[in-house]
Protein backbone atom coordinates (compact mmCIF):
# COMPACT_ATOMS: atom_id res chain seq x y z
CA UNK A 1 62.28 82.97 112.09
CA UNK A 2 65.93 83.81 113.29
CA UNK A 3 68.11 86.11 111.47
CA UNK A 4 71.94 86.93 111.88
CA UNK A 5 73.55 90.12 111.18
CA UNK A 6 77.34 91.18 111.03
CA UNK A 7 77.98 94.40 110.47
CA UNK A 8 80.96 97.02 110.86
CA UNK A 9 78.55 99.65 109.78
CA UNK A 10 78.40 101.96 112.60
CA UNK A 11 75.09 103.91 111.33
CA UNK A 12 72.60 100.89 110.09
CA UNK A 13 74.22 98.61 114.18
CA UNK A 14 73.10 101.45 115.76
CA UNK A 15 69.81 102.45 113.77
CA UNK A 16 68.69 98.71 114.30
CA UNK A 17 69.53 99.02 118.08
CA UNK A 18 67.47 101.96 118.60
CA UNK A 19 64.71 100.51 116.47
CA UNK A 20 64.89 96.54 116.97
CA UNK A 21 61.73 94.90 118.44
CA UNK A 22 62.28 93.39 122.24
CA UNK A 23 63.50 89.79 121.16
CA UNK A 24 66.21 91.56 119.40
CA UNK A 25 70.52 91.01 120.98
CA UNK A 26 73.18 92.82 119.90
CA UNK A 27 76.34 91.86 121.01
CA UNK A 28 80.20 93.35 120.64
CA UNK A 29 83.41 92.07 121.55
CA UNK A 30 84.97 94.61 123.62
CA UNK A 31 88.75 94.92 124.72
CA UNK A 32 89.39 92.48 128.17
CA UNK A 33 91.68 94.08 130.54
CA UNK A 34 95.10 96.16 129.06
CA UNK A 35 93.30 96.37 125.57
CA UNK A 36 93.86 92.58 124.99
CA UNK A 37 91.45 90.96 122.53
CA UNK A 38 89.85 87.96 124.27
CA UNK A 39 87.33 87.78 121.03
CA UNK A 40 84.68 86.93 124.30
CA UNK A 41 81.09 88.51 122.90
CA UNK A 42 78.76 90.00 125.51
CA UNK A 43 75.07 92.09 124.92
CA UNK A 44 75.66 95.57 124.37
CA UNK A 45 75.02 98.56 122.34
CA UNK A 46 76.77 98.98 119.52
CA UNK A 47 79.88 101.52 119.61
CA UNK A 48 80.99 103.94 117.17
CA UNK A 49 85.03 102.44 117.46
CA UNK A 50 86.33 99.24 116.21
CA UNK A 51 88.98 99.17 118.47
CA UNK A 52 91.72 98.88 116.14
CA UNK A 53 93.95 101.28 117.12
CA UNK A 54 95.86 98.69 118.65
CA UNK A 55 96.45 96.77 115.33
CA UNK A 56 97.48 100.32 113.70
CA UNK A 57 100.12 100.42 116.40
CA UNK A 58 101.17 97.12 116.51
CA UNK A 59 101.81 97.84 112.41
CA UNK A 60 102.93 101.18 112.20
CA UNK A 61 104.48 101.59 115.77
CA UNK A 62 102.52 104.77 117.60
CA UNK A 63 102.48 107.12 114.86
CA UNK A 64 98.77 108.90 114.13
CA UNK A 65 97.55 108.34 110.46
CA UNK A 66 98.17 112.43 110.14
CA UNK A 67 102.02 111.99 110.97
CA UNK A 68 102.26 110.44 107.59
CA UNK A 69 104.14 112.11 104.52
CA UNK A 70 102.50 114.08 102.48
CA UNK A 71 104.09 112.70 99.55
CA UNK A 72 105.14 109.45 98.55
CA UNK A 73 107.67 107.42 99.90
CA UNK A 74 111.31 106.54 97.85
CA UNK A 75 110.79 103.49 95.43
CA UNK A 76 107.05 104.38 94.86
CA UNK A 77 106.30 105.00 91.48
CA UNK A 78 104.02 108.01 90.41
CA UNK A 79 101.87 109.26 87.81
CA UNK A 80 103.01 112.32 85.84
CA UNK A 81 100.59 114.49 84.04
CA UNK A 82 101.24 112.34 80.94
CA UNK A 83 99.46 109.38 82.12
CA UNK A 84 103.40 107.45 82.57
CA UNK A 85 104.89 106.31 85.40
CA UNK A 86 107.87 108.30 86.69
C-alpha cells in the first residue's frame, strides 16, 4: 500500500520524519539560487519555515509583520462597545 501526505504542519512533517519506517521519503521544495522558487522537489527533512517571506515582501514591500499599526487603518470600519459599526 502507498500513501501520500501534504502537510504544512510543521510538528506532525517532522514527528513522521523522526518516526517513519525505512521505505518512508519526504521531500520539500526549497528556494533555487537568489530565493527563486523553481517548485523542483528533492528528499529532505522537513523544515520549520515555509519560505514565504518572499511573498510577504513581494505584497507588503520589506516591512516586518510588527511594523504594522496598532490600530486600524482610515476607511476600516470598527466595532464600538454597542455592538454597531462606527
Amino acid at each position: 500500500m502507498k500513501v501520500v501526505l501534504v502537510t504544512h504542519l510543521f510538528d506532525l512533517a517532522d514527528r513522521l520524519f523522526t518516526a517513519a519506517p525505512a521505505p518512508a521519503v519526504f521531500l520539500r521544495a526549497d528556494p533555487g539560487p537568489g530565493g527563486r522558487r523553481t517548485f523542483t522537489l528533492g528528499p529532505g527533512r522537513p523544515l520549520t519555515t515555509s519560505h514565504g517571506e518572499d511573498v510577504y515582501d513581494r505584497v507588503f514591500g520589506d516591512a516586518s509583520p510588527h511594523d504594522a499599526p496598532a490600530t486600524p487603518t482610515a476607511g476600516v470600519a470598527t466595532t464600538g462597545a454597542t455592538g454597531g459599526a462606527s
